[in-house]
N, C-alpha and C. Protein backbone atom coordinates (compact mmCIF):
# COMPACT_ATOMS: atom_id res chain seq x y z
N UNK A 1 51.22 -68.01 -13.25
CA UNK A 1 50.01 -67.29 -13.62
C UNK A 1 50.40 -66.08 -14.46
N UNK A 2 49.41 -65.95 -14.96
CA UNK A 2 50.07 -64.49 -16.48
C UNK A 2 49.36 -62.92 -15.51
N UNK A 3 50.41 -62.15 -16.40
CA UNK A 3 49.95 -60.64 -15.59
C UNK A 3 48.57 -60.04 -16.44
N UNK A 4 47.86 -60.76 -17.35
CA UNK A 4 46.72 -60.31 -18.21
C UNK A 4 46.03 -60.32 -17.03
N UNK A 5 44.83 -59.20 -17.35
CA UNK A 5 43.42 -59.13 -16.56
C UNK A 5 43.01 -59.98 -16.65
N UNK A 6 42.56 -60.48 -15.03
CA UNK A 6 41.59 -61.58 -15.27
C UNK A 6 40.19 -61.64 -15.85
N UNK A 7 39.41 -62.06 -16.81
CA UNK A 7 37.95 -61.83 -17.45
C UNK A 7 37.06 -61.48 -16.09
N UNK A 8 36.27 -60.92 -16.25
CA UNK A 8 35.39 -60.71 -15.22
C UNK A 8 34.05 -61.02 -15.74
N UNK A 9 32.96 -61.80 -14.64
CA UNK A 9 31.69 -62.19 -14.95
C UNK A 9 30.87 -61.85 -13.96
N UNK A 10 29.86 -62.24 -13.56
CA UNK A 10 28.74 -62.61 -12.64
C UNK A 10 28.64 -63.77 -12.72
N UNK A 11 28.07 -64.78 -11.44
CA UNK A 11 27.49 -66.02 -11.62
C UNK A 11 26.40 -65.61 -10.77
N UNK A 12 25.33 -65.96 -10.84
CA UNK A 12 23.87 -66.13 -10.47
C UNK A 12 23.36 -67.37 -10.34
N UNK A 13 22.84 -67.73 -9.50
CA UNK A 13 21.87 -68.87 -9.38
C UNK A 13 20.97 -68.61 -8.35
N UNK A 14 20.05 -70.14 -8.01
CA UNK A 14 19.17 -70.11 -6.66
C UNK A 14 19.92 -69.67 -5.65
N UNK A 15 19.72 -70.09 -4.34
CA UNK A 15 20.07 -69.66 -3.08
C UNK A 15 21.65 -68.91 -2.73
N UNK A 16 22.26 -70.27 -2.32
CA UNK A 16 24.03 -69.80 -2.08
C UNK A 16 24.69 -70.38 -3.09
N UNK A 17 24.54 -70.80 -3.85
CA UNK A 17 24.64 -71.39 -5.25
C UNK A 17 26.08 -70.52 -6.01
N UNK A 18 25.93 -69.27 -6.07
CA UNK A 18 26.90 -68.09 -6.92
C UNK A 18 27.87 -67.81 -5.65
N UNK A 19 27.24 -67.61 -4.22
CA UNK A 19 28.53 -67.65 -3.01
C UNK A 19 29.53 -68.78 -3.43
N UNK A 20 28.84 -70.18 -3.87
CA UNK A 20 29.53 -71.14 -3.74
C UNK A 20 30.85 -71.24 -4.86
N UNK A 21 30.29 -71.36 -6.23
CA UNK A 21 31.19 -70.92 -6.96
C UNK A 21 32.11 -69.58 -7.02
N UNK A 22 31.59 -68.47 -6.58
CA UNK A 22 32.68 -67.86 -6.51
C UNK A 22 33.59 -67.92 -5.75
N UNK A 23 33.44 -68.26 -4.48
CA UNK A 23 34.33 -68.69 -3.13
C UNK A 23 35.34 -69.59 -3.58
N UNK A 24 34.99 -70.86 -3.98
CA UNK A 24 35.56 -71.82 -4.53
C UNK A 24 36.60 -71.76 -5.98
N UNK A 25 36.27 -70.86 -6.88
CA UNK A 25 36.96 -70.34 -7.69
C UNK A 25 38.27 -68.94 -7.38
N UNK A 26 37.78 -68.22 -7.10
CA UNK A 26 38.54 -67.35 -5.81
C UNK A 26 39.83 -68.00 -5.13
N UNK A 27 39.04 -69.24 -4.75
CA UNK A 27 40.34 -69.63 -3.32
C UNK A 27 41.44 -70.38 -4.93
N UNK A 28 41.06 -71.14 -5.50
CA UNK A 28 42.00 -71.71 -6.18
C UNK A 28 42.72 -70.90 -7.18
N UNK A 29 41.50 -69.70 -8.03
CA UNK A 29 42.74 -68.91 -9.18
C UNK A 29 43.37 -67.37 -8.42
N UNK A 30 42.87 -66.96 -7.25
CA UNK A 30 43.54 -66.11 -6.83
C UNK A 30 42.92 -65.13 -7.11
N UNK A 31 41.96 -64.89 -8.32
CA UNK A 31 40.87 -64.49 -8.52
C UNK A 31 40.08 -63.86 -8.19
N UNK A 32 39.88 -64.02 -7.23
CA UNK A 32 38.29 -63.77 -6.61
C UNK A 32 37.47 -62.18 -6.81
N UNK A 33 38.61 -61.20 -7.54
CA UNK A 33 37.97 -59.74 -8.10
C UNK A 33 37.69 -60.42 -8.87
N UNK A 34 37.66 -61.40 -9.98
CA UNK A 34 37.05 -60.85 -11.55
C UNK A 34 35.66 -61.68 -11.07
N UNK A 35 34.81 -61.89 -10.31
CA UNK A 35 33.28 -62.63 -9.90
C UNK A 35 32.62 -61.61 -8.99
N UNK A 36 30.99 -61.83 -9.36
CA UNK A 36 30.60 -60.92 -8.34
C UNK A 36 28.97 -62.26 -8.52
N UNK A 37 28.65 -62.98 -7.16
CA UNK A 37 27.62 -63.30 -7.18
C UNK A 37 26.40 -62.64 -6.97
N UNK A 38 25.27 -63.28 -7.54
CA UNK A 38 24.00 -62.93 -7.01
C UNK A 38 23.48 -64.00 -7.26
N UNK A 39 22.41 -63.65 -5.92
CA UNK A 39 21.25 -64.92 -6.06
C UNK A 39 19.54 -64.34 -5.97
N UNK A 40 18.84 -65.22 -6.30
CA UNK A 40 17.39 -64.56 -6.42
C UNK A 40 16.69 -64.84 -5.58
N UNK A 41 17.26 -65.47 -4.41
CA UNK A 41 16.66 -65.23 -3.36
C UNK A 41 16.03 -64.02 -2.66
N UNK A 42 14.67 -63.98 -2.39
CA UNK A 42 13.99 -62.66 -2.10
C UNK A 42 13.43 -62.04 -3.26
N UNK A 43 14.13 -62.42 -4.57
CA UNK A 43 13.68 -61.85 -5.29
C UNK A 43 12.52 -61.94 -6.56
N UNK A 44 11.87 -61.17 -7.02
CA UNK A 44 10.93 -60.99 -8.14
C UNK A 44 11.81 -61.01 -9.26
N UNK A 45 11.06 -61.44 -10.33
CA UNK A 45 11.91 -61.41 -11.88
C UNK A 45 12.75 -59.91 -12.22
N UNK A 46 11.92 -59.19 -11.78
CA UNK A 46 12.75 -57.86 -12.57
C UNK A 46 13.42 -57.10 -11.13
N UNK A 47 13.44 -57.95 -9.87
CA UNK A 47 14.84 -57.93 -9.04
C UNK A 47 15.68 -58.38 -9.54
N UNK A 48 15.78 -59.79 -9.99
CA UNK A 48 16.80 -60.05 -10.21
C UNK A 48 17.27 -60.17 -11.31
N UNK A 49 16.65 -59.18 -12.19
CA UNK A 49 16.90 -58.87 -13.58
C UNK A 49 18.22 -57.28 -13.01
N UNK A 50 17.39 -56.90 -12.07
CA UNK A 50 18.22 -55.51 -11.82
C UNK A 50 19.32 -55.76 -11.32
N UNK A 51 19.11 -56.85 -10.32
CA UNK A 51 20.70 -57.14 -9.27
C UNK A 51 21.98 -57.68 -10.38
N UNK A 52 21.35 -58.52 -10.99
CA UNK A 52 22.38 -58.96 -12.55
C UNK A 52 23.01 -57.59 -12.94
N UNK A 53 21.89 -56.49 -12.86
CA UNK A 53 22.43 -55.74 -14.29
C UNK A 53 23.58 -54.94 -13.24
N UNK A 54 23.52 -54.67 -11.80
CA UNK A 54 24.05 -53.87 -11.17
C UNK A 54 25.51 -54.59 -11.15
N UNK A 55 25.33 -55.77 -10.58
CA UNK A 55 26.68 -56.25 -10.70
C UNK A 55 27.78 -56.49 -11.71
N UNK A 56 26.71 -57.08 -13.47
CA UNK A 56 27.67 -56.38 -14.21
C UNK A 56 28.35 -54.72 -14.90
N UNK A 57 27.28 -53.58 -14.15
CA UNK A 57 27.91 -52.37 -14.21
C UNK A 57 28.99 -52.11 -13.29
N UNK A 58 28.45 -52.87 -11.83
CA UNK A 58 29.87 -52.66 -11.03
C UNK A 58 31.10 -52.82 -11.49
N UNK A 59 30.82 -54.35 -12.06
CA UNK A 59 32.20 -55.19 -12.32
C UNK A 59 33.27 -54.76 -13.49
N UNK A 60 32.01 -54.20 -14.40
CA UNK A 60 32.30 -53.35 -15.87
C UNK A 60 32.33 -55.08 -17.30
N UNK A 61 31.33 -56.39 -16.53
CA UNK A 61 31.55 -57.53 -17.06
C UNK A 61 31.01 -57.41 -18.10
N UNK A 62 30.52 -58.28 -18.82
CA UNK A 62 29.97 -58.57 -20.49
C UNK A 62 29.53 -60.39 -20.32
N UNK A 63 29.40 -60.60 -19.50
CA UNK A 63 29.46 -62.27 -19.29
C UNK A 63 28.27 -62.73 -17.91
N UNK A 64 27.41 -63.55 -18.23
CA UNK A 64 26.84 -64.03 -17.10
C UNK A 64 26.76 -65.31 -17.40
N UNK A 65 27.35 -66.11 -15.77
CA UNK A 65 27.12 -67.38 -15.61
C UNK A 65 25.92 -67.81 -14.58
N UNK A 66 24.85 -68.68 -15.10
CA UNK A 66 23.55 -69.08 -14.35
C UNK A 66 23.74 -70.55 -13.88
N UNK A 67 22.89 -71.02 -13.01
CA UNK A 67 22.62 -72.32 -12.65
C UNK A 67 21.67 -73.38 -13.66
N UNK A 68 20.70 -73.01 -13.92
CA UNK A 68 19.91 -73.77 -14.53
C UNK A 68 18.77 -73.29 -15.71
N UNK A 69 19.06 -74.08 -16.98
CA UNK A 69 18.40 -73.68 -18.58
C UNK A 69 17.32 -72.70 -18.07
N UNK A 70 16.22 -73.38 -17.32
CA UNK A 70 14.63 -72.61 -16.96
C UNK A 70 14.56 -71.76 -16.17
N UNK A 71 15.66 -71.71 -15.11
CA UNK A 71 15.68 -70.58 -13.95
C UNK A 71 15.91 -69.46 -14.29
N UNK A 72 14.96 -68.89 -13.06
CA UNK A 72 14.77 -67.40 -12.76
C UNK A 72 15.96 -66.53 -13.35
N UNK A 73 17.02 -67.22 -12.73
CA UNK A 73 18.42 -65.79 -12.57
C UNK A 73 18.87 -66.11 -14.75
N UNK A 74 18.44 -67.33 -14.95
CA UNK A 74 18.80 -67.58 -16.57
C UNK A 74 17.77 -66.71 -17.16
N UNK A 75 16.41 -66.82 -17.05
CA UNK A 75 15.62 -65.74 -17.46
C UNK A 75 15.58 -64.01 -17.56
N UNK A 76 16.18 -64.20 -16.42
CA UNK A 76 16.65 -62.44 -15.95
C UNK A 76 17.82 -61.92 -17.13
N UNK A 77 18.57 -63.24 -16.81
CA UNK A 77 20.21 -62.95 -17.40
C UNK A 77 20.09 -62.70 -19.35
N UNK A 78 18.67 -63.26 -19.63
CA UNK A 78 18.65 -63.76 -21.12
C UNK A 78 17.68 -62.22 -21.42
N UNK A 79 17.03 -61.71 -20.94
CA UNK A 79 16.18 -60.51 -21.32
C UNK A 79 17.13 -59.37 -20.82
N UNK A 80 18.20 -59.51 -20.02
CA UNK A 80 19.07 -58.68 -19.60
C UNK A 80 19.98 -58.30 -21.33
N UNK A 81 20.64 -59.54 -21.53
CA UNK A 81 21.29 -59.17 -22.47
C UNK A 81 20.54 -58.78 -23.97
N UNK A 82 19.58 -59.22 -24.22
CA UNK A 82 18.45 -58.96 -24.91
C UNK A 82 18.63 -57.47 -24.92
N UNK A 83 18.01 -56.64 -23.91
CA UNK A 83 17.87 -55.41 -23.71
C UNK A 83 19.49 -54.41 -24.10
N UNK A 84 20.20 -54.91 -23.50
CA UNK A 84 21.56 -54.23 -23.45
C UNK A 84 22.71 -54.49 -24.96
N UNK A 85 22.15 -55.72 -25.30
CA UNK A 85 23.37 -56.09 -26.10
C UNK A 85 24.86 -56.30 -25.90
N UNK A 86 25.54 -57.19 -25.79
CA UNK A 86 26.83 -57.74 -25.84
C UNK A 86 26.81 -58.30 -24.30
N UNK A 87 26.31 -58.45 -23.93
CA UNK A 87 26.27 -59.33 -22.68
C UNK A 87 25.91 -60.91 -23.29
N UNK A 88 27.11 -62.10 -22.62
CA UNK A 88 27.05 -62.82 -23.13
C UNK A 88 26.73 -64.10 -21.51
N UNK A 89 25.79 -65.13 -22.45
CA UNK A 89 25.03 -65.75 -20.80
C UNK A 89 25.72 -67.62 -21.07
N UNK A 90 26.40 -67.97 -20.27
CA UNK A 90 26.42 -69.25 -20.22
C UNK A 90 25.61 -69.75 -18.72
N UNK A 91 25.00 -71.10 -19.29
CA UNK A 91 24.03 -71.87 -18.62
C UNK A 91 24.54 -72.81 -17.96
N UNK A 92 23.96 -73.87 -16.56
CA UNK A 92 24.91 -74.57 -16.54
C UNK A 92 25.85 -74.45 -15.69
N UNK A 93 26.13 -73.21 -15.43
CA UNK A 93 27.44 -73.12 -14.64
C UNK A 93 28.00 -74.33 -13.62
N UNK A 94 29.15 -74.42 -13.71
CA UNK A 94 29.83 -75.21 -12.84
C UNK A 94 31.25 -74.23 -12.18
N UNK A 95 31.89 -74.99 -11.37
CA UNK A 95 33.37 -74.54 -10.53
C UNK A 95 34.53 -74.55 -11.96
N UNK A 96 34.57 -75.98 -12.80
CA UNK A 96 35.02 -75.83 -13.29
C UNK A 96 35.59 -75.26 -14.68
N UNK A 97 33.38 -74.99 -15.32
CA UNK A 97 33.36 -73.73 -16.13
C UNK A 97 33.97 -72.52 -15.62
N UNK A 98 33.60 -71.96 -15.10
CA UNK A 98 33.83 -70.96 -14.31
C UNK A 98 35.52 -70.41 -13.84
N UNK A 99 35.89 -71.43 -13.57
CA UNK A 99 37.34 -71.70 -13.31
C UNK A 99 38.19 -71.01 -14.74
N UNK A 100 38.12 -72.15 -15.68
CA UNK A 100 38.19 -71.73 -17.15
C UNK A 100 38.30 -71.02 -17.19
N UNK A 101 37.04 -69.67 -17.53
CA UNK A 101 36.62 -68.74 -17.79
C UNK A 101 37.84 -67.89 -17.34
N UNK A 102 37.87 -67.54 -15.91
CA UNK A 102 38.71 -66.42 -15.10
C UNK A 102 40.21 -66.29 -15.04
N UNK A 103 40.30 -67.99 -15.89
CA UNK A 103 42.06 -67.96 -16.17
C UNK A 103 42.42 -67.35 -17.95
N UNK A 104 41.26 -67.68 -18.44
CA UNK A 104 41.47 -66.91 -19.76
C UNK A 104 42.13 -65.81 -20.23
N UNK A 105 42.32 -65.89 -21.48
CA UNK A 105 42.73 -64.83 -22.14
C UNK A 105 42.60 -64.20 -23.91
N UNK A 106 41.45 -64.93 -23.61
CA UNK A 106 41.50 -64.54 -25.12
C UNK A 106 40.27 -63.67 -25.48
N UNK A 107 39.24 -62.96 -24.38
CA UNK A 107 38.45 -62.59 -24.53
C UNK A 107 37.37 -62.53 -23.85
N UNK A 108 36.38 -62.28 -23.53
CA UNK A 108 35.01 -62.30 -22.68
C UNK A 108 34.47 -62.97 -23.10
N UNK A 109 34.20 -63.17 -24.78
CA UNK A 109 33.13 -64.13 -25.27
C UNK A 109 33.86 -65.48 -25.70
N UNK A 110 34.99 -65.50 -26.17
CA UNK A 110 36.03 -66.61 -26.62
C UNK A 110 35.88 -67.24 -24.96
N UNK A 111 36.40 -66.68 -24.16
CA UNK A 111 36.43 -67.38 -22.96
C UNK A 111 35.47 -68.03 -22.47
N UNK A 112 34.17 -67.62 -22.65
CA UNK A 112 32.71 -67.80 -21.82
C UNK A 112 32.58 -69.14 -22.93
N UNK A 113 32.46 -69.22 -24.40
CA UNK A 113 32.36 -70.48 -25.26
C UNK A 113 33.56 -71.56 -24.58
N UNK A 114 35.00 -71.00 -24.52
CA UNK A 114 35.90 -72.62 -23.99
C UNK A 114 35.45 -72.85 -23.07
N UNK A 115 35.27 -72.34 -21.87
CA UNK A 115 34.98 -72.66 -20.52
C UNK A 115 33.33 -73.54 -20.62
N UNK A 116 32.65 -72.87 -21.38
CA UNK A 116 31.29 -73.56 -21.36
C UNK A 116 31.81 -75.21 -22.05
N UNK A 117 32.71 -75.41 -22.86
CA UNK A 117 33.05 -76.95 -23.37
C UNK A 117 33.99 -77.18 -22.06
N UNK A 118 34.89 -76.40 -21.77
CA UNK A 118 35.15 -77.20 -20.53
C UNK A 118 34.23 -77.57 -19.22
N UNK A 119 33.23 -77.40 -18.66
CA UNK A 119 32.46 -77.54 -17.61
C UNK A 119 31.74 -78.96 -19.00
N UNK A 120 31.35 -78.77 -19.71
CA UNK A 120 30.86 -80.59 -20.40
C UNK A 120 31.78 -80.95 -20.21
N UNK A 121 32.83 -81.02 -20.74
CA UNK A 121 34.23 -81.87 -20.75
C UNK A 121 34.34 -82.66 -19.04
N UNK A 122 34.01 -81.93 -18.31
CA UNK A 122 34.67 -81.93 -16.80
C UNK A 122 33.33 -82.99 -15.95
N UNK A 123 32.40 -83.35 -16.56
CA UNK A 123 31.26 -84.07 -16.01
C UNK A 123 31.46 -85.24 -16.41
N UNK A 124 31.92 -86.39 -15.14
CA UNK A 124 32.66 -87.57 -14.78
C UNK A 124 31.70 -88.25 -13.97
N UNK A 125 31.00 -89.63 -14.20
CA UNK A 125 30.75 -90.25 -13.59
C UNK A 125 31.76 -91.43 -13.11
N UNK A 126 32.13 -91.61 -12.00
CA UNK A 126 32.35 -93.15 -11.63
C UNK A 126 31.63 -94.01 -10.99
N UNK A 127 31.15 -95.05 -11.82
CA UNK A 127 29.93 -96.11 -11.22
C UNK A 127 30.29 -96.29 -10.38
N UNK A 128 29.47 -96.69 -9.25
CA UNK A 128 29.67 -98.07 -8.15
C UNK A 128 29.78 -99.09 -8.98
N UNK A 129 30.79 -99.86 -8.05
CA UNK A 129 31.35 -101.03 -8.32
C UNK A 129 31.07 -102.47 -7.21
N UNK A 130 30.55 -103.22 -7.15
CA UNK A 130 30.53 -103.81 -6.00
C UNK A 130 28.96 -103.29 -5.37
N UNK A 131 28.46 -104.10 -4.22
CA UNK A 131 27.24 -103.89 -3.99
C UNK A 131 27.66 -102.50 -2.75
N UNK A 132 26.18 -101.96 -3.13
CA UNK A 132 26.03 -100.87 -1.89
C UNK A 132 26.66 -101.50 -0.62
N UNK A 133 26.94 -100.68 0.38
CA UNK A 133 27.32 -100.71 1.61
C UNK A 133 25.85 -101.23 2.26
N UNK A 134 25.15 -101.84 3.19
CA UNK A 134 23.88 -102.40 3.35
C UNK A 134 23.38 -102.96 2.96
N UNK A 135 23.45 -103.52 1.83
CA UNK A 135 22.42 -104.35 0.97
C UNK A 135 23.18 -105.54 1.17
């Protein structure tokens, strides 16, 4: 592993959604300072417009990762950076976007674009083969 800072973000989504990825990212890059979740649970739009903005002042980030194109915490995250400027929002989030992201080094926004092709890259179906189990 390299002695560079690790990038630091937020991930946001519905419920335990941002616990999940960050936990999970954490345990594998060692990580687990450069993430700070939130979720919008409990919350109104311009809660969780605020809880976003707090965690990336905590963190000192430039980067938010969301769960889903239409959701709340993507809406928050997209008028957030709107307002502030240089805050940069990938959609989508996955473990293994995310992952990406925190091993980087080439930047906050360079990182947040590879990692966003890596989380497509990383979406694998394997068919069933053979009939269901029951049928």
């Amino acid at each position: 592993m390299s002695d560079a800072p690790a990038a630091r973000a937020v991930v946001a989504g519905h419920g335990s959604f941002a616990d999940g990825i960050v936990s999970a990212v954490g345990h594998i890059s060692g990580r687990s300072g450069a993430l700070r979740a939130v979720t919008n649970e409990g919350c109104d739009a311009a809660g969780i417009e605020a809880a976003i903005g707090r965690a990336l002042d905590e963190l000192g980030a430039h980067v938010v990762f969301t769960d889903l194109p239409a959701g709340s915490c993507t809406m928050a995250a997209r008028r957030l950076a709107r307002a502030r400027g240089g805050v940069t929002v990938v959609v989508g989030a996955s473990a293994a976007a995310v992952l990406d992201f925190v091993m980087g080094e080439a930047g906050a926004n360079a990182d947040a674009v590879r990692a966003a092709g890596r989380g497509r890259e990383s979406l694998t179906v394997f068919e069933a083969t053979g009939p269901a189990r029951g049928d």
